[in-house]
N, C-alpha and C. Protein backbone atom coordinates (compact mmCIF):
# COMPACT_ATOMS: atom_id res chain seq x y z
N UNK A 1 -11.71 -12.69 19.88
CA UNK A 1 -11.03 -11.64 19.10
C UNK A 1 -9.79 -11.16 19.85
N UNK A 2 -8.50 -10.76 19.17
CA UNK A 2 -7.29 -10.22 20.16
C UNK A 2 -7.70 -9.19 20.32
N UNK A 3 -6.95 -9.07 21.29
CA UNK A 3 -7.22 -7.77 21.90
C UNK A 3 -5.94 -7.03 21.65
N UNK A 4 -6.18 -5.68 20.74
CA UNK A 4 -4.30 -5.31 20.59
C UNK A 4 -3.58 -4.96 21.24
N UNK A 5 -4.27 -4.52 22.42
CA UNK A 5 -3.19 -4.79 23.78
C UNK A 5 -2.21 -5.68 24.05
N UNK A 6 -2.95 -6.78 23.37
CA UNK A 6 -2.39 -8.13 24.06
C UNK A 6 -1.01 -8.39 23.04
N UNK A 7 -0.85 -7.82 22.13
CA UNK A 7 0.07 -7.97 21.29
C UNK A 7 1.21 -7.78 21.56
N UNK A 8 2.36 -8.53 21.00
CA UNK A 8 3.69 -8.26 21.45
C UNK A 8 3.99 -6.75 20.32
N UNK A 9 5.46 -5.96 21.00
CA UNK A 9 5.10 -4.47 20.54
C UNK A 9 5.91 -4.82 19.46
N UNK A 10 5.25 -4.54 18.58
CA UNK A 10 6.00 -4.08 16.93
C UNK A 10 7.05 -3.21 16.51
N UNK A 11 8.33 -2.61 16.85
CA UNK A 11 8.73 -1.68 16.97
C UNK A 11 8.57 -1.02 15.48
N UNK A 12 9.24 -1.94 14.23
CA UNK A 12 8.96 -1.54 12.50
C UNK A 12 7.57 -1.17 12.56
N UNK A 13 6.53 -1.61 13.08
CA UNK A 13 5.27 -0.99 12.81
C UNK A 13 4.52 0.28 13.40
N UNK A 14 5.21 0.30 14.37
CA UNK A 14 5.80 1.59 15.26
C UNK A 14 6.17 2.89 14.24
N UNK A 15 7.03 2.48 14.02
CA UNK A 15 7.76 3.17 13.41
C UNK A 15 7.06 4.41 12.38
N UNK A 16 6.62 2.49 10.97
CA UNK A 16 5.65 2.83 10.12
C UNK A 16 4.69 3.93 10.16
N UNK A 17 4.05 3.86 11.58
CA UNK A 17 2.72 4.11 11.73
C UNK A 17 3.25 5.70 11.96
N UNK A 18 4.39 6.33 12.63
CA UNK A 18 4.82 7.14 12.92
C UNK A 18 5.35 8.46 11.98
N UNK A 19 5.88 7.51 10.79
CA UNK A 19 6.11 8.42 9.98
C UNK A 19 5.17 8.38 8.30
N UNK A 20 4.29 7.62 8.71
CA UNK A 20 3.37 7.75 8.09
C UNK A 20 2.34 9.13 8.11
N UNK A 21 2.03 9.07 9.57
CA UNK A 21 1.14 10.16 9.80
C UNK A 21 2.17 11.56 10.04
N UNK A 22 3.57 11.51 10.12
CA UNK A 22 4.87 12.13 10.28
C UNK A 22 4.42 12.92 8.55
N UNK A 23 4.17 11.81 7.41
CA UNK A 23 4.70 12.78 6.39
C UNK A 23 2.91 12.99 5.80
N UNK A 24 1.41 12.15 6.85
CA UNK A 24 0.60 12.78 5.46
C UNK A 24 0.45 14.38 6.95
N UNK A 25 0.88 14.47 8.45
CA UNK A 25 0.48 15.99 8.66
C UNK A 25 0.63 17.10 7.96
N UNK A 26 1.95 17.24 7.02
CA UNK A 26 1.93 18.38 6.96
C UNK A 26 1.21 18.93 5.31
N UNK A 27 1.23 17.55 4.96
CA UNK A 27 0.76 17.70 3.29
C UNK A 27 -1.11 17.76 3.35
N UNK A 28 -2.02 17.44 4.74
CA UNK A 28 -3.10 17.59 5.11
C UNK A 28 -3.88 19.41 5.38
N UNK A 29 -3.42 19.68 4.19
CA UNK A 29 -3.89 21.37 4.63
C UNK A 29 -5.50 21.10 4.62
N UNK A 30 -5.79 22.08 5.48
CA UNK A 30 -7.48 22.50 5.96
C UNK A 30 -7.73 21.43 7.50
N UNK A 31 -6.71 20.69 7.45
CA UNK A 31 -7.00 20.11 8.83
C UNK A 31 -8.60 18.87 8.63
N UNK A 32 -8.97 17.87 9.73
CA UNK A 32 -10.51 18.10 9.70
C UNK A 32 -10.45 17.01 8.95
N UNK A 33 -11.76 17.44 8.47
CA UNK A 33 -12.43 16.95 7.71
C UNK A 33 -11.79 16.89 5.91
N UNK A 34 -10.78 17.65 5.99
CA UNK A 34 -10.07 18.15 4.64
C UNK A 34 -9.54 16.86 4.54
N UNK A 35 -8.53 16.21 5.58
CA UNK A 35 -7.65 15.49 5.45
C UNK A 35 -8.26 13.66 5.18
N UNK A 36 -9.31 13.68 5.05
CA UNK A 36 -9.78 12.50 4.85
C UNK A 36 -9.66 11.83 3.43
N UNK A 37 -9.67 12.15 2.62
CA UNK A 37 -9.11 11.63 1.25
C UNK A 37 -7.47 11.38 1.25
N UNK A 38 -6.96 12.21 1.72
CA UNK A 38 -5.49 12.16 1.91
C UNK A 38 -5.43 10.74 3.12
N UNK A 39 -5.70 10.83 3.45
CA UNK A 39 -5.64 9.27 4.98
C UNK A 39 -6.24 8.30 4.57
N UNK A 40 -7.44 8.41 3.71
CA UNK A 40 -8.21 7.07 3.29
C UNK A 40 -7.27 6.40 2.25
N UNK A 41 -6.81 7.27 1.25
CA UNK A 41 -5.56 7.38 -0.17
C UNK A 41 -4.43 5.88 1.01
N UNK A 42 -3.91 6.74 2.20
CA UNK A 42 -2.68 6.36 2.60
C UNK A 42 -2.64 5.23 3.50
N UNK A 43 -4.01 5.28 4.32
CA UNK A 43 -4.06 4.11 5.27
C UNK A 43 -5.10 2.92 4.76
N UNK A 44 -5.85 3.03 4.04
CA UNK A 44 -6.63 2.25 3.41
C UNK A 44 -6.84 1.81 2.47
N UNK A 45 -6.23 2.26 1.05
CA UNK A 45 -5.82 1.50 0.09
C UNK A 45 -4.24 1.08 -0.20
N UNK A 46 -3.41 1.77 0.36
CA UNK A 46 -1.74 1.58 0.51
C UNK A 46 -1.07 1.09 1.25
N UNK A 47 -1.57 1.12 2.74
CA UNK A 47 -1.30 0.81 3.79
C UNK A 47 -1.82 -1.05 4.04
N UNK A 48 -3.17 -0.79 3.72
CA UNK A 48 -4.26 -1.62 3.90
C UNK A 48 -4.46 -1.98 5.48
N UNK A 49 -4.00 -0.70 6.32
CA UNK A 49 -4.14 -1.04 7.50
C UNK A 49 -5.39 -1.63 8.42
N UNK A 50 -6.54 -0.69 7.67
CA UNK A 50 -8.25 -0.22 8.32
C UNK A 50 -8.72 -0.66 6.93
N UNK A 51 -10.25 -0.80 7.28
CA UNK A 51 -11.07 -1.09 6.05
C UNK A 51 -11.88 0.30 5.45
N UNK A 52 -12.50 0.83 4.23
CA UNK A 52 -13.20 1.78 4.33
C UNK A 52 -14.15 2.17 5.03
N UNK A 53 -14.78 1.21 5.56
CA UNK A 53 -16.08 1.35 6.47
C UNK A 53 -15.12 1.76 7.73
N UNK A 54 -14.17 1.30 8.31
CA UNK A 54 -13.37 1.78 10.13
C UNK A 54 -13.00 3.40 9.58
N UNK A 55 -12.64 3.79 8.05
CA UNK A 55 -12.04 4.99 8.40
C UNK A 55 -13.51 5.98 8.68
N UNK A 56 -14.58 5.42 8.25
CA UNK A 56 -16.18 6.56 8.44
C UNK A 56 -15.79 6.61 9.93
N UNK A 57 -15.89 5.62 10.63
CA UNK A 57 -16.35 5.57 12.13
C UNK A 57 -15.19 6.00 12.84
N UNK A 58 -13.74 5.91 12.03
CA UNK A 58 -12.88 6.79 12.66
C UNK A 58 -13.15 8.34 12.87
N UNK A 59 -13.67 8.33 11.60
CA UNK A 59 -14.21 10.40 11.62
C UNK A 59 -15.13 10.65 12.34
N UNK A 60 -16.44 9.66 12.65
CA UNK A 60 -17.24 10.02 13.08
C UNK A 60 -16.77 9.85 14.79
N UNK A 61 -15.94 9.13 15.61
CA UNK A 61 -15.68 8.87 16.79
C UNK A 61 -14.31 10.40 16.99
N UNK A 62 -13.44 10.27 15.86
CA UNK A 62 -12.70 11.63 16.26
C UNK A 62 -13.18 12.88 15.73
N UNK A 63 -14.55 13.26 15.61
CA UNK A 63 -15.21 14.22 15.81
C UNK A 63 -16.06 14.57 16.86
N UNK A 64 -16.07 13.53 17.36
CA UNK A 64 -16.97 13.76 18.82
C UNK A 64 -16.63 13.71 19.64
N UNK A 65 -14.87 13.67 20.14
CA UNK A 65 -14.00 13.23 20.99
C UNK A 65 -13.83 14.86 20.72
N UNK A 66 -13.34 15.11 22.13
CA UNK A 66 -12.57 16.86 22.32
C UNK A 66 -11.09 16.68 21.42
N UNK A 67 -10.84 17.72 20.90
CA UNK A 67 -9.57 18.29 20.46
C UNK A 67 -9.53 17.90 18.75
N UNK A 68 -8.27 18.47 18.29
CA UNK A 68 -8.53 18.19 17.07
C UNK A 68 -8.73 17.16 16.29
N UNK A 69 -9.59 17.22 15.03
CA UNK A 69 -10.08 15.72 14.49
C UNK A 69 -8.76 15.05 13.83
N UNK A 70 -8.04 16.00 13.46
CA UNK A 70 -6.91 15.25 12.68
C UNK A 70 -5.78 14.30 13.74
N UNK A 71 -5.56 15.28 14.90
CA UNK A 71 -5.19 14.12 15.80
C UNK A 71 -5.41 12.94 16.50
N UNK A 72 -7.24 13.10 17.00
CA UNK A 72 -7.88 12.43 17.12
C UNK A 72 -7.90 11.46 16.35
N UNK A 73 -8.22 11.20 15.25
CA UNK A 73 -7.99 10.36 13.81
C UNK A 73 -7.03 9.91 13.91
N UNK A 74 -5.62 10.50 14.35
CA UNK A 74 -4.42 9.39 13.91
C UNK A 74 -4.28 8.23 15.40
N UNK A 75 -5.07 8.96 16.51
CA UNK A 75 -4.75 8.10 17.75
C UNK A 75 -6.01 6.79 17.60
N UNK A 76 -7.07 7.22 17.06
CA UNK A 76 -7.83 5.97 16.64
C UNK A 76 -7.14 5.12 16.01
N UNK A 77 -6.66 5.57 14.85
CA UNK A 77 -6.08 4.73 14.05
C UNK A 77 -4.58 3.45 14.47
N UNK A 78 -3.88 4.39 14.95
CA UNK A 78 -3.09 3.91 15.93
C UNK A 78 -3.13 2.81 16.61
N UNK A 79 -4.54 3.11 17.45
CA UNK A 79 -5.05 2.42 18.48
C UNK A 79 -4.90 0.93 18.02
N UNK A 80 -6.11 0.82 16.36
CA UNK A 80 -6.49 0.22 16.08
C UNK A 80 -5.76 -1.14 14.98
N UNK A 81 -4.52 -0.30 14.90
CA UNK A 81 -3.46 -0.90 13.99
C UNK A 81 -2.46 -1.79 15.20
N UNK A 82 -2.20 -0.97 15.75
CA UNK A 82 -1.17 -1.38 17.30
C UNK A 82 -1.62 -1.01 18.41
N UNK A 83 -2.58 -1.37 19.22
CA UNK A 83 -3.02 -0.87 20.24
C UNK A 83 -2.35 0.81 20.96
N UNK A 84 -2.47 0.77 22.46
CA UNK A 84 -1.97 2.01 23.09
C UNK A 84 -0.60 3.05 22.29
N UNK A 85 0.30 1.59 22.09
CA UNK A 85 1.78 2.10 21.61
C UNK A 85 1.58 2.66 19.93
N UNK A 86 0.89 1.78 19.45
CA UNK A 86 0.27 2.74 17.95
C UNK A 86 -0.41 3.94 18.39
N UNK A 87 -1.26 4.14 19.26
CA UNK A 87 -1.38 5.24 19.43
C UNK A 87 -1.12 6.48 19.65
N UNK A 88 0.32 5.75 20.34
CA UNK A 88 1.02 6.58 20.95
C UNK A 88 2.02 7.40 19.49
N UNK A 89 2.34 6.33 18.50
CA UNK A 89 3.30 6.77 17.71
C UNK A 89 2.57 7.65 16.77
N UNK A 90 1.45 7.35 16.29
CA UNK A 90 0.67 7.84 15.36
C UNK A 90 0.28 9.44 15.85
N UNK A 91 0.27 9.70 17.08
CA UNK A 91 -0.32 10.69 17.58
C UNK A 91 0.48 11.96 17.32
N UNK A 92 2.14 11.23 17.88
CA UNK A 92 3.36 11.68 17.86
C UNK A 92 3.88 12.53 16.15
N UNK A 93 3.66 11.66 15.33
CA UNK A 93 3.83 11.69 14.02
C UNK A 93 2.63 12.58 13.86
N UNK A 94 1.64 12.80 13.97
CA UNK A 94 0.87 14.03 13.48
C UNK A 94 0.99 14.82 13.95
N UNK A 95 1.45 15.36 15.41
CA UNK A 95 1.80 17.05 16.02
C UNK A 95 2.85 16.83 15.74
N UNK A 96 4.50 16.65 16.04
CA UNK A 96 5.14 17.16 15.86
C UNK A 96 5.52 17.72 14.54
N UNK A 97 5.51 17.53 13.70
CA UNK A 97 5.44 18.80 12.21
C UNK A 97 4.66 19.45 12.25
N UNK A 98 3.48 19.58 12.38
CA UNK A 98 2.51 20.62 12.86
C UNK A 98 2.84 21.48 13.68
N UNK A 99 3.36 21.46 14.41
CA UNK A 99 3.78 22.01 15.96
C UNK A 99 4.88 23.05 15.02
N UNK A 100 5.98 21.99 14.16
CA UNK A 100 7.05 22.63 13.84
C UNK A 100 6.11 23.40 12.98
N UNK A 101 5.31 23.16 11.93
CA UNK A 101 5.20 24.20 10.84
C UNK A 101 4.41 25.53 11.98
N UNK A 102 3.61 25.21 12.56
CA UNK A 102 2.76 26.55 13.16
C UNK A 102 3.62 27.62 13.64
N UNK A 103 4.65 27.15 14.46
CA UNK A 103 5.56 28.15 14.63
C UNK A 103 6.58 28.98 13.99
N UNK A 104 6.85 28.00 12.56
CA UNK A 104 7.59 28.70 11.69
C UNK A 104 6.66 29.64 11.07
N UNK A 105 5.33 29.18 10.33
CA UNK A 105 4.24 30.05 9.22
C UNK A 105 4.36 31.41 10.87
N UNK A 106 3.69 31.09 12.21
CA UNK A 106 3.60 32.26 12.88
C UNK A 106 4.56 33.12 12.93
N UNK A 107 6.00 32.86 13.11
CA UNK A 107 6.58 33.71 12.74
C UNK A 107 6.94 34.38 11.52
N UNK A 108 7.03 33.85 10.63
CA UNK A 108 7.14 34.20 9.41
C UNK A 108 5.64 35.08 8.70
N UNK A 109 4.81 34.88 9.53
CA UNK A 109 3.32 35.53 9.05
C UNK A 109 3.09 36.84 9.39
N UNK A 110 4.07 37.39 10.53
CA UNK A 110 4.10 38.65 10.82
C UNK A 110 4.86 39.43 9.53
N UNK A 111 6.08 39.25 8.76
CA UNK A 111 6.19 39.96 7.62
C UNK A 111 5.80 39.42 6.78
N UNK A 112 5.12 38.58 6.36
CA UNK A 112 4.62 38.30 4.82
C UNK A 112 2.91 38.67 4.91
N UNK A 113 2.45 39.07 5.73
CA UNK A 113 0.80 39.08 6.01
C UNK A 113 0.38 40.40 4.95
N UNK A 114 0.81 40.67 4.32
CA UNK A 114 0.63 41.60 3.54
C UNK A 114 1.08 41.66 2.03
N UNK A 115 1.91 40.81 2.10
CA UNK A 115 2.41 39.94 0.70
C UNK A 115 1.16 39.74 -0.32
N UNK A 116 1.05 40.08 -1.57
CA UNK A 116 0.09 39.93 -2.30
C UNK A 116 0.27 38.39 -2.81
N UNK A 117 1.07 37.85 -3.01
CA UNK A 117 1.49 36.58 -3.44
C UNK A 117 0.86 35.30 -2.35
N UNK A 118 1.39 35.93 -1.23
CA UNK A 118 1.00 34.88 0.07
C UNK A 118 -0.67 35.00 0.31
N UNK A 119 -1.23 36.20 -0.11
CA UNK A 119 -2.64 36.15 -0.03
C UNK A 119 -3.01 35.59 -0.89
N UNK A 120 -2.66 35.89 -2.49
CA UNK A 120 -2.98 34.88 -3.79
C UNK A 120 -3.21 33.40 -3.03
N UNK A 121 -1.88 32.93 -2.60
CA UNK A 121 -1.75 31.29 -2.27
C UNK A 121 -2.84 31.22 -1.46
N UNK A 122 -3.03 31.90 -0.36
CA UNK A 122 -4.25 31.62 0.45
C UNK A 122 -5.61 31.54 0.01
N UNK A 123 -5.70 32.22 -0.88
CA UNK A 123 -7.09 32.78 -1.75
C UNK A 123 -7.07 31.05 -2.65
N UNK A 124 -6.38 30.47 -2.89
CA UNK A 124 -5.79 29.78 -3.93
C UNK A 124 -6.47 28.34 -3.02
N UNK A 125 -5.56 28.30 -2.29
CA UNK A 125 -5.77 26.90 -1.22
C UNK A 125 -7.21 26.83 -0.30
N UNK A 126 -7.93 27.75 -0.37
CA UNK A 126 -9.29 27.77 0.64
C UNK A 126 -10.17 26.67 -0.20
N UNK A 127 -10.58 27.19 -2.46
CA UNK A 127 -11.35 26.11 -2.68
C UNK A 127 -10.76 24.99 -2.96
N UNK A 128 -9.39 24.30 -2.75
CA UNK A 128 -9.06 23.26 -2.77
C UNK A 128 -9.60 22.53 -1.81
N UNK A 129 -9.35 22.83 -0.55
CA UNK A 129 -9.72 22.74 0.74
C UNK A 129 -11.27 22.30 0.64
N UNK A 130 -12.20 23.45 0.11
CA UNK A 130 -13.44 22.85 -0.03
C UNK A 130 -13.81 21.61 -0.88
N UNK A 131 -12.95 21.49 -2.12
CA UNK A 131 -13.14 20.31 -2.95
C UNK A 131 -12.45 18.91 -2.37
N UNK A 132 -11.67 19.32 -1.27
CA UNK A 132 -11.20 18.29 -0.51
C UNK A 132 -12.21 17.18 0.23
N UNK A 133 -13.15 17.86 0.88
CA UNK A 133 -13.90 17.94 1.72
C UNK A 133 -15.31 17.55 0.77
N UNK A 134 -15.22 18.09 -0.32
CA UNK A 134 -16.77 17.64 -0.81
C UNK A 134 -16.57 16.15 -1.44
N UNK A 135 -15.23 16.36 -1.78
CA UNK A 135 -15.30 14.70 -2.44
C UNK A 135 -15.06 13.73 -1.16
N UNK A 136 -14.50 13.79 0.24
CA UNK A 136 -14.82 13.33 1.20
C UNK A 136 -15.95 13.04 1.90
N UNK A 137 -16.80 13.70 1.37
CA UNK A 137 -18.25 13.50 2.02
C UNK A 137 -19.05 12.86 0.67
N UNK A 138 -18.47 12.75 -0.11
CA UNK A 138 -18.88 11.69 -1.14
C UNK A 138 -18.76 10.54 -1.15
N UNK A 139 -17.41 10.13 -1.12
CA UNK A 139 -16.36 8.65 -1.01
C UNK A 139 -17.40 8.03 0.96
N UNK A 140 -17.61 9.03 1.73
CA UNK A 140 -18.12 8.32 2.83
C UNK A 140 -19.83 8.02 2.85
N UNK A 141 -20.45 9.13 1.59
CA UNK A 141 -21.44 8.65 1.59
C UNK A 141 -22.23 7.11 1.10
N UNK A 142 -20.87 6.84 0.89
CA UNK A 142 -21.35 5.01 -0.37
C UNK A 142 -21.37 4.09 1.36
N UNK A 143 -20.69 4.50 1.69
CA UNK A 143 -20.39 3.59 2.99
C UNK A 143 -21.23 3.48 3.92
N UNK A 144 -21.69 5.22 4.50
CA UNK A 144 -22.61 5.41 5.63
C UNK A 144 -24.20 5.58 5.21
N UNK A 145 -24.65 6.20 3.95
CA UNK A 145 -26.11 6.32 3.47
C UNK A 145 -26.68 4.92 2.98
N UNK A 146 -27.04 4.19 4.22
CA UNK A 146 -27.08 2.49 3.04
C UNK A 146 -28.74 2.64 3.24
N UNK A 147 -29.33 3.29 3.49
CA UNK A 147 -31.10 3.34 3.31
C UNK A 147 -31.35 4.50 3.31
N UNK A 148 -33.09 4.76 2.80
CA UNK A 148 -33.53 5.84 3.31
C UNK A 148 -33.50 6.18 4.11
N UNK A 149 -33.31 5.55 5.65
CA UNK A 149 -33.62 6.27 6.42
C UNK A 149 -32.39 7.24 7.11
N UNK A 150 -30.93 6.56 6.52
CA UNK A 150 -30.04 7.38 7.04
C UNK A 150 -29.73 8.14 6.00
N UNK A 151 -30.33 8.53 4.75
CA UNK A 151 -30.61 9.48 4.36
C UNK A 151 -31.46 10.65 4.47
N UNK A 152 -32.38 10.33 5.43
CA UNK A 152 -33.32 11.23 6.19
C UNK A 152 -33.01 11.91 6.86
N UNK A 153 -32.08 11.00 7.63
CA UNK A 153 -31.16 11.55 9.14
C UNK A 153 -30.17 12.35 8.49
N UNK A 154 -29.36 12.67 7.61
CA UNK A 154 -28.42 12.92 6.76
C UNK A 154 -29.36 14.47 6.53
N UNK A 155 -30.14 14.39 5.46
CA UNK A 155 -30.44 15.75 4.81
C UNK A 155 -31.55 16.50 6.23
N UNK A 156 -31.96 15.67 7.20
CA UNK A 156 -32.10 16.72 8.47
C UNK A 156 -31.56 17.18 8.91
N UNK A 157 -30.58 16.65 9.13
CA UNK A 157 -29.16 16.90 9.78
C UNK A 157 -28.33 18.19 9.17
N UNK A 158 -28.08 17.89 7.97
CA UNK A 158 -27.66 19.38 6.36
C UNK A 158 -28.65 20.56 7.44
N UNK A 159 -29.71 20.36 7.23
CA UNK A 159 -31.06 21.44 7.34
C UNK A 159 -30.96 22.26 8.77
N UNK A 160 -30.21 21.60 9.39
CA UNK A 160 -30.37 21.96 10.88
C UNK A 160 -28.93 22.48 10.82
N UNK A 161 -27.58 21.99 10.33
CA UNK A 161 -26.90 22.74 10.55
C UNK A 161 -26.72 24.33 9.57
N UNK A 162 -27.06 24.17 8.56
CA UNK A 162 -27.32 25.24 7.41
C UNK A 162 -28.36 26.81 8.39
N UNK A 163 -29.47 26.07 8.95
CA UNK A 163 -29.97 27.01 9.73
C UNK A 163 -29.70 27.18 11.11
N UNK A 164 -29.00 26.98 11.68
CA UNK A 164 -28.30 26.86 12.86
C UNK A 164 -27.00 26.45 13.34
N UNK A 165 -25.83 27.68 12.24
CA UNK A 165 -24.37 27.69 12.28
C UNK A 165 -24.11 27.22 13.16
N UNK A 166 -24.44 28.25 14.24
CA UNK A 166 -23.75 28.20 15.88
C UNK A 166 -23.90 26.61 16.47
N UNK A 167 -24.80 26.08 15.89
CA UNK A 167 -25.39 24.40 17.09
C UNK A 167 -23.82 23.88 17.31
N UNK A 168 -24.24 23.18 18.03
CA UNK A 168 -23.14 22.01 18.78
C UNK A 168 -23.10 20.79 18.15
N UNK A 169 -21.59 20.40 17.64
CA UNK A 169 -21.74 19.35 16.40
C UNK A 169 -21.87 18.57 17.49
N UNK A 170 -21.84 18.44 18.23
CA UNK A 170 -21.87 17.11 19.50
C UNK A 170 -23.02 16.82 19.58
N UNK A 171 -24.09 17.93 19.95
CA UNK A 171 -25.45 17.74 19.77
C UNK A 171 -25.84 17.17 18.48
N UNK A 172 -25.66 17.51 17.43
CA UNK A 172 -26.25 16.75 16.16
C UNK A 172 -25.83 15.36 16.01
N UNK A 173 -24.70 14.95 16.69
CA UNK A 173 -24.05 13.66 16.70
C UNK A 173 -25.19 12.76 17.13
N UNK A 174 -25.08 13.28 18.61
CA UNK A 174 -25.89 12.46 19.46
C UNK A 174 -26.96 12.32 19.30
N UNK A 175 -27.60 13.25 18.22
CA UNK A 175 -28.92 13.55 17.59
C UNK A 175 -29.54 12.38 17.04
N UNK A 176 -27.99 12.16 15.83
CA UNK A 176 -28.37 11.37 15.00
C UNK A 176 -28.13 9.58 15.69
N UNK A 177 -27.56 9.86 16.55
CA UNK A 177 -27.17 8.55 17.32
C UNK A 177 -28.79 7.88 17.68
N UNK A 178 -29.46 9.05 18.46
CA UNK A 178 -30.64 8.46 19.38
C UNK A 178 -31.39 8.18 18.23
N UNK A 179 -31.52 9.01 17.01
CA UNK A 179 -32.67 8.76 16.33
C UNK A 179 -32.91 7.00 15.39
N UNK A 180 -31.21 6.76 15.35
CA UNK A 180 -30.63 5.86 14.73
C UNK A 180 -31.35 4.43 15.60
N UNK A 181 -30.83 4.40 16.35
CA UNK A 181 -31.34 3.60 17.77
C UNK A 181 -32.66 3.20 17.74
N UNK A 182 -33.64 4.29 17.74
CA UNK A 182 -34.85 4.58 18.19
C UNK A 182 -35.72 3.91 16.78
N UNK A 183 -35.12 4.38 15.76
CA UNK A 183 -35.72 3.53 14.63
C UNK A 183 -35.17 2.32 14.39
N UNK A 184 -34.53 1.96 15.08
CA UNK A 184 -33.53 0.26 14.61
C UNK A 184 -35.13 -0.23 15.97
N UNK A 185 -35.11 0.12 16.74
CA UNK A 185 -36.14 -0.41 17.97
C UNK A 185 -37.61 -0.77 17.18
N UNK A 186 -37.79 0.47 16.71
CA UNK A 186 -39.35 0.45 16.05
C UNK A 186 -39.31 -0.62 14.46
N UNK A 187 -38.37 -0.69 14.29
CA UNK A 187 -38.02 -1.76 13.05
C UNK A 187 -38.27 -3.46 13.69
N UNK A 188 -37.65 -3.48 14.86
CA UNK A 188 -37.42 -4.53 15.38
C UNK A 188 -39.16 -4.55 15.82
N UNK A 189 -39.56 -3.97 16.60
CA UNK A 189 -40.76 -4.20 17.05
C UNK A 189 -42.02 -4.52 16.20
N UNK A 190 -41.73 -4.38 14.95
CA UNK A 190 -42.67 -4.33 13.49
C UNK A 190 -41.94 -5.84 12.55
N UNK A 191 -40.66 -6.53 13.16
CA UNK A 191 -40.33 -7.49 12.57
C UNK A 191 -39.75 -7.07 11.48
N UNK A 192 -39.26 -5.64 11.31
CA UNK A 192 -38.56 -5.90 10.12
C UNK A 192 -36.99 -5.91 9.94
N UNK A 193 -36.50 -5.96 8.90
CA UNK A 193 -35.47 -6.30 9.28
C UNK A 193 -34.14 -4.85 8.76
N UNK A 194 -33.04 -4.93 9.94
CA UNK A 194 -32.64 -3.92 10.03
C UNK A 194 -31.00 -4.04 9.35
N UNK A 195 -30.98 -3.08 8.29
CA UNK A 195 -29.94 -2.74 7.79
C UNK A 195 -28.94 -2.04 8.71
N UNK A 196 -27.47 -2.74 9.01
CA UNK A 196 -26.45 -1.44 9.60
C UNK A 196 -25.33 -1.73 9.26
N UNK A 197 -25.12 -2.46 8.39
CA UNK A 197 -23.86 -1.99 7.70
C UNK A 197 -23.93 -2.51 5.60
């Protein structure tokens, strides 16, 4: 298999990759987990960079990595399109407009924070945000729920975070990692045969 290291550097794909994630940062409101329909839309059916199944394991690897998922996400992606130097561009292309918008909305948020209009919009954009996000955890459930049993792991998982806001998504990760494991073992040891992708 190449290794994309090994690749000679692409500069046009560079580029691509740069102002790609350049124009979906700033149109990605809610950040996260929000922005996954918007990236799957741009890098996976348009792009055809990643397959649907790499963008799950992109979310699931830049959620368990420190710092934000949306950046995290574009340096996987990066990675994985153009090795280090995709990473590098992709990374680039998602903070800097971010960077620029935070400082403009912060300043500008000190006189409008009281604006009935600007609260409307806010009030306005929160359940988009949630419908963002629910149809994202839909579109990934065809991909990642392929048995009962990671549907088990799935609605334990709901149950534990629903009653235990505060937990550590890291902990539930790794939760579901060992349990994943641990039943692929006991499958194997019983001869049967194990579904994983």
């Amino acid at each position: 298999m190449e290794n994309v290291n090994e690749r000679e550097i692409d500069f046009k794909l560079l580029s691509e990759l740069f102002f790609t994630f350049f124009k979906l940062s700033p149109i990605s409101f809610g950040g996260g987990f929000a922005m996954i329909p918007v990236l799957e839309a741009e890098i996976v059916y348009k792009k055809k960079w990643i397959e649907g199944k790499q963008i799950v394991d992109t979310f699931v690897l830049a959620q368990s990595a420190p710092g934000a998922i949306a950046t995290n996400s574009a340096i996987f992606v990066g990675y994985q399109v153009a090795g280090i130097p995709g990473a590098i561009a992709a990374m680039l292309g998602m903070v800097i407009p971010t960077f620029i918008i935070v400082i403009i909305l912060a300043s500008l948020f000190v006189f409008f924070q009281t604006n009935h209009y600007v609260l409307a919009a806010l009030n306005g954009i929160r359940p988009v945000i949630v419908a963002l996000i629910a149809s994202a955890a839909y579109k990934m459930s065809k991909t990642s729920l392929i048995d009962k049993t990671c549907w088990i792991i799935c609605l334990i998982c709901v149950a534990v975070l629903l009653l235990c806001p505060n937990i550590n998504i890291i902990v539930v990760i790794l939760s579901g990692a060992f349990i994943g494991i641990t039943i692929m073992k006991v499958k194997k040891m019983f001869s049967n045969s194990v579904k994983t992708e």
